[in-house]
Protein backbone atom coordinates (compact mmCIF):
# COMPACT_ATOMS: atom_id res chain seq x y z
CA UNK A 1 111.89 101.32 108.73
CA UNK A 2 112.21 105.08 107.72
CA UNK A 3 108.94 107.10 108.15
CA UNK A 4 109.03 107.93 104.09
CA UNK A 5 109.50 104.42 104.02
CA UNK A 6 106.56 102.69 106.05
CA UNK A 7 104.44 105.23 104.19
CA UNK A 8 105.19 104.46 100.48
CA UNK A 9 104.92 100.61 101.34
CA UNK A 10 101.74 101.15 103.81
CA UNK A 11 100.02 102.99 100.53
CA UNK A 12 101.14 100.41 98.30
CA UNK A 13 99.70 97.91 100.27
CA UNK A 14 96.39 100.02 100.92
CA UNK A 15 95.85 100.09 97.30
CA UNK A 16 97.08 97.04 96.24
CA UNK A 17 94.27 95.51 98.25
CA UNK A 18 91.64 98.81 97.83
CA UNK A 19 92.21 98.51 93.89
CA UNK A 20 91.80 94.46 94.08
CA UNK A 21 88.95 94.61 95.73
CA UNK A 22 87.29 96.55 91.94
CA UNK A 23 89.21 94.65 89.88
CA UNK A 24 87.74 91.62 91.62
CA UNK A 25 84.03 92.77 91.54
CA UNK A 26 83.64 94.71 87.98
CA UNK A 27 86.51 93.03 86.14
CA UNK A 28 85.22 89.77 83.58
CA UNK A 29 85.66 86.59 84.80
CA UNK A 30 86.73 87.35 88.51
CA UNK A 31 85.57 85.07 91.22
CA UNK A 32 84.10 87.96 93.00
CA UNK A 33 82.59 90.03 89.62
CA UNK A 34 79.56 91.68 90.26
CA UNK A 35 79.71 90.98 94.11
CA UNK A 36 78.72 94.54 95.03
CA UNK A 37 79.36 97.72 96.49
CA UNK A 38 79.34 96.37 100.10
CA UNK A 39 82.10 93.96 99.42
CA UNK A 40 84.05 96.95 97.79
CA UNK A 41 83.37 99.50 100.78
CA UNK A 42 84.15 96.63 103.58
CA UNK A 43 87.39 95.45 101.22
CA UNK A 44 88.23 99.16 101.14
CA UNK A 45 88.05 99.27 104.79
CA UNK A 46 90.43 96.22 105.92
CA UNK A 47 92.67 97.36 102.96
CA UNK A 48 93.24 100.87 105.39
CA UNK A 49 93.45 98.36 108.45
CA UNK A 50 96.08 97.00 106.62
CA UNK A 51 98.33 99.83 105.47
CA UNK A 52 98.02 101.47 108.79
CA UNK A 53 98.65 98.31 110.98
CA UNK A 54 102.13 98.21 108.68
CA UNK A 55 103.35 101.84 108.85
CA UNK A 56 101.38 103.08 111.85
CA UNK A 57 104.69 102.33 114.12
CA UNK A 58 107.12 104.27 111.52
CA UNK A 59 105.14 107.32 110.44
CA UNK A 60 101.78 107.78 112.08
CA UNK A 61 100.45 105.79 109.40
CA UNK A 62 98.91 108.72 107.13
CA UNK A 63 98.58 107.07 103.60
CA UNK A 64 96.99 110.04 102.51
CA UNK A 65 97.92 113.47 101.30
CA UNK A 66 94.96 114.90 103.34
CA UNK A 67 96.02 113.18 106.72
CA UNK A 68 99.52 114.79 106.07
CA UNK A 69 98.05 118.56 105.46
CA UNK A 70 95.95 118.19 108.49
CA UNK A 71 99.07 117.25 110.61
CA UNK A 72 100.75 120.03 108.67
CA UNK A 73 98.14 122.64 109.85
CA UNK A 74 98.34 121.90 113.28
CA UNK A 75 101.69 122.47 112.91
CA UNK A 76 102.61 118.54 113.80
CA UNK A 77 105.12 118.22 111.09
CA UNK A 78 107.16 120.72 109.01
CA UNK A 79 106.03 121.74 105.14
CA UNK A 80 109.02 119.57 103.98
CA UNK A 81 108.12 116.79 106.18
CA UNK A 82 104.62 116.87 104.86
CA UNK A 83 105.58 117.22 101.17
CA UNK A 84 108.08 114.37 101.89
CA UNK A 85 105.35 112.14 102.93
CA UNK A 86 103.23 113.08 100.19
CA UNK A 87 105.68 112.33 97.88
CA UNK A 88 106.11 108.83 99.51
CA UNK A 89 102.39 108.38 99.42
CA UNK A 90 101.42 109.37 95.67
CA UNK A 91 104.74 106.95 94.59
CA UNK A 92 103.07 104.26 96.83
CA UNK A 93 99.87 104.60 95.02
CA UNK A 94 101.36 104.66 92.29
CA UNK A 95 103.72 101.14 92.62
CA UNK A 96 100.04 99.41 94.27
CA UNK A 97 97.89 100.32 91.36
CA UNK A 98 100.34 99.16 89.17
CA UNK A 99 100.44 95.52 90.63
CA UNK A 100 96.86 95.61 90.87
CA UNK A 101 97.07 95.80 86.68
CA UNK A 102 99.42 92.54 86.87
CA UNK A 103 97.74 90.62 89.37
CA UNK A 104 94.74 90.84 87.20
CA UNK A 105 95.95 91.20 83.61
CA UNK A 106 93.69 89.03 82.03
CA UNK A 107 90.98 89.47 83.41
CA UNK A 108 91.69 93.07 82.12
CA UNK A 109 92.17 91.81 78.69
CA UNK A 110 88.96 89.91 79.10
CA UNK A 111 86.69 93.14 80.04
CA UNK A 112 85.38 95.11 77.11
CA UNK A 113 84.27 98.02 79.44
CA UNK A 114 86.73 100.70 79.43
CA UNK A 115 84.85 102.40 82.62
CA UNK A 116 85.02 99.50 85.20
CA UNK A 117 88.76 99.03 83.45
CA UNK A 118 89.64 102.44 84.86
CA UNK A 119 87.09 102.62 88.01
CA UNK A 120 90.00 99.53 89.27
CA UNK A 121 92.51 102.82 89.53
CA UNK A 122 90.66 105.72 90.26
CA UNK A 123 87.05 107.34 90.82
CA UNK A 124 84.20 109.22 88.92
CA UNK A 125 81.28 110.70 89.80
CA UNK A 126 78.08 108.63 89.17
CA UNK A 127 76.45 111.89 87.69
CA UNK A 128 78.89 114.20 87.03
CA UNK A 129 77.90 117.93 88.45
CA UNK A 130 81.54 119.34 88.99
CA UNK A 131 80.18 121.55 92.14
CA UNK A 132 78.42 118.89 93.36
CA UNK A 133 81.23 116.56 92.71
CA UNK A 134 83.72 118.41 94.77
CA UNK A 135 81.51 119.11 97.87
CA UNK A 136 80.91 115.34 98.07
CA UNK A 137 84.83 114.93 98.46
CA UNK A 138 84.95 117.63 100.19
CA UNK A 139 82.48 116.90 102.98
CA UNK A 140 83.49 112.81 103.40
CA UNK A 141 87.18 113.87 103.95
CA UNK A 142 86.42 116.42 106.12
CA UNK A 143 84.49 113.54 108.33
CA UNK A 144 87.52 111.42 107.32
CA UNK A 145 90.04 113.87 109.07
CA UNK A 146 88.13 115.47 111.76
CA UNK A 147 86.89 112.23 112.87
CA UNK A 148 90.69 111.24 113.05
CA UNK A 149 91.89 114.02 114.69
CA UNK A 150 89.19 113.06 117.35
CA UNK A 151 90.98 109.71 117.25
CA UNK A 152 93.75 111.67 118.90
CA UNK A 153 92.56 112.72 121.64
CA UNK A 154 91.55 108.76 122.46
CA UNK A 155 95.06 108.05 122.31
CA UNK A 156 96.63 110.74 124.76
CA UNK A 157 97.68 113.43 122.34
CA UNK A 158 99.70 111.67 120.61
CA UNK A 159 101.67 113.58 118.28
CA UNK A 160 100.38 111.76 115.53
CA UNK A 161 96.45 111.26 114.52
CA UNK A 162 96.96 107.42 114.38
CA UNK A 163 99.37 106.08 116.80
CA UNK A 164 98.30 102.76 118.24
CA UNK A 165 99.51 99.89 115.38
CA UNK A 166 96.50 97.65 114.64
CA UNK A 167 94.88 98.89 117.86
CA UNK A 168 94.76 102.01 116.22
CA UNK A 169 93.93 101.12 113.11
CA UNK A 170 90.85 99.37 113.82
CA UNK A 171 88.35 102.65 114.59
CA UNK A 172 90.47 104.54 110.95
CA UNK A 173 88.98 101.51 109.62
CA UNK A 174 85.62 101.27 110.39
CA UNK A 175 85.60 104.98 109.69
CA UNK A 176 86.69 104.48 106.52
CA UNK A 177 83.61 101.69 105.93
CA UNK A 178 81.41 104.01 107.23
CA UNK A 179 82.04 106.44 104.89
CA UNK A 180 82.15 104.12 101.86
CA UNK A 181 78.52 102.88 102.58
CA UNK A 182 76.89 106.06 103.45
CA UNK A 183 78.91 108.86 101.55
CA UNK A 184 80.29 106.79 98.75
CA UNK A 185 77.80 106.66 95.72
CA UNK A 186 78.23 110.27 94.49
CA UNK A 187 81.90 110.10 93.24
CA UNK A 188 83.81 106.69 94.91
CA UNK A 189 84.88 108.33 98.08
CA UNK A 190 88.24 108.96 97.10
CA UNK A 191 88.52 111.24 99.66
CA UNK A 192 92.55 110.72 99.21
CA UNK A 193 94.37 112.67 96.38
CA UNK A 194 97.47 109.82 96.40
CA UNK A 195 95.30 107.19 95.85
CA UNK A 196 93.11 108.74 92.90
CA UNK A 197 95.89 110.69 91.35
CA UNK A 198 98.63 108.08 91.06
CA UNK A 199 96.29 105.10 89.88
CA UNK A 200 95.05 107.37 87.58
CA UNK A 201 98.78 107.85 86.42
CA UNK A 202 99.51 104.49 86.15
CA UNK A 203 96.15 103.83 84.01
CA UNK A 204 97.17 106.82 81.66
CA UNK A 205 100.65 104.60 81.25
CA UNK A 206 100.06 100.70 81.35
CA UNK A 207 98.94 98.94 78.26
CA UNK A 208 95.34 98.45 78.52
CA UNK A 209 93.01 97.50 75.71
CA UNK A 210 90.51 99.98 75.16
CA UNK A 211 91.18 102.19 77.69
CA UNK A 212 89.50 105.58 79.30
CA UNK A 213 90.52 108.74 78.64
CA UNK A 214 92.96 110.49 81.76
CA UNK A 215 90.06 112.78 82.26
CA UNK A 216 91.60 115.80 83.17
CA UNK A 217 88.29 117.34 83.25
CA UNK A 218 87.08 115.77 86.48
CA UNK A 219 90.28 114.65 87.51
CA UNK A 220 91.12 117.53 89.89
CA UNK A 221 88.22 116.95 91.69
CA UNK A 222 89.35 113.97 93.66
CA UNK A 223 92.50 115.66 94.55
CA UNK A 224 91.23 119.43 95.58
CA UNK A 225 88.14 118.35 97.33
CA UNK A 226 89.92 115.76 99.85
CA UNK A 227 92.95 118.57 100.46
CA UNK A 228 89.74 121.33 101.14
CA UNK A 229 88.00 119.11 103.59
CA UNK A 230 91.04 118.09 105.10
CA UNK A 231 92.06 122.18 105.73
CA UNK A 232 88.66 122.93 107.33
CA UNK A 233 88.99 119.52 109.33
CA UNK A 234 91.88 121.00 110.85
CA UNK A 235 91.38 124.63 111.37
CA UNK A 236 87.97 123.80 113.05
CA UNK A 237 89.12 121.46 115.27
CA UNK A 238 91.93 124.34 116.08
CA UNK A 239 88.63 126.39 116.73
CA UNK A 240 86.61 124.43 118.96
CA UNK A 241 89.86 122.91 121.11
């Protein structure tokens, strides 16, 4: 499998299972509705288990546009490489969301609430304070990638942050369920501009009855805050090593 490859079906699979994890808790008439945010964050979780256990061996396993600009700024992988993989990720996103919507298409047609119809693709703040909004991105992906990078040096400088299969993926993981349970009620913890940005594409596009609005306003915040906290990830851990 081609590195552009394992990561457009890694982030397919990372969302499929990330985005059926809401559908199944806020959508009407789910086994799982109303389950709770645990059961999202821990879902969330495996769902990065997953998608890094599958392209881990092909690409490092990135899955996220942040991951990709950290390895970019410390000058890992070339710009084209990086926008390659980017490009790979966002279209993976894109193709898992989009399942997600026909796995559950009913139960979408059953839910009168356009919010928890959209929250299945992408995130919002739960009070919405633009500022505010973008720090809290930009602070749980900067734990997201400098705890990673950290990661690294577990796994004897490898030349890529995650490098171990489903050995590897298992600390990204619980990482990622940390961060869901302690930093994720401001704004969803995107803290991933693929995975908000090309949901939120696919909502915009799919047939859904009384559907959100794109959002434009607040929808730059889940993909500049993740990419700011990812740079300062890097360029400290340049400092201090």
């Amino acid at each position: 499998m081609t590195p552009l490859l394992a990561e457009f079906i890694g982030t397919a699979v990372l969302i499929l299972l990330g985005g059926g994890v809401v559908a199944n808790v806020l959508l009407k008439g789910t086994n799982g509705n109303n389950s709770g945010w645990i059961v999202i964050s821990t879902a969330w979780a495996l769902a990065v288990f997953v998608g890094v256990t599958i392209a881990g061996p092909y690409s490092g396993a990135h899955l996220n546009c942040a991951v990709s600009l950290s390895v970019l700024i410390m000058g890992e992988m070339s710009l084209m490489t990086a926008l390659g993989y980017m490009a790979a990720q966002l279209a993976g996103a894109m193709l898992g969301s989009f399942c997600v919507w026909a796995f559950y298409k009913d139960h979408f047609d059953q839910t009168e609430d356009a919010g928890a119809k959209q929250a299945v693709f992408c995130t919002s703040p739960a009070i919405k304070n633009l500022p505010r909004n973008l720090l809290s991105e930009t602070l749980a992906t900067f734990v997201l990638i400098f705890t990673i990078l950290h990661f690294k040096d577990a796994t004897l400088n490898s030349t890529t942050p995650i490098g171990l299969g489903s050995i590897g993926a298992l600390p990204v993981a619980f990482l990622v369920w940390a961060i869901g349970l302690s930093l994720g009620g401001t704004t969803g913890y995107a803290i991933n501009p693929a995975r908000d940005l090309g949901p939120r594409i696919v909502h915009a596009l799919v047939p859904i009855k009384n559907k959100a609005s794109f959002n434009a306003e607040y929808a730059w915040v889940p993909v500049l805050g993740p990419m700011i906290g990812a740079a300062l990830a890097a360029l400290l851990y340049l400092v201090i090593h």
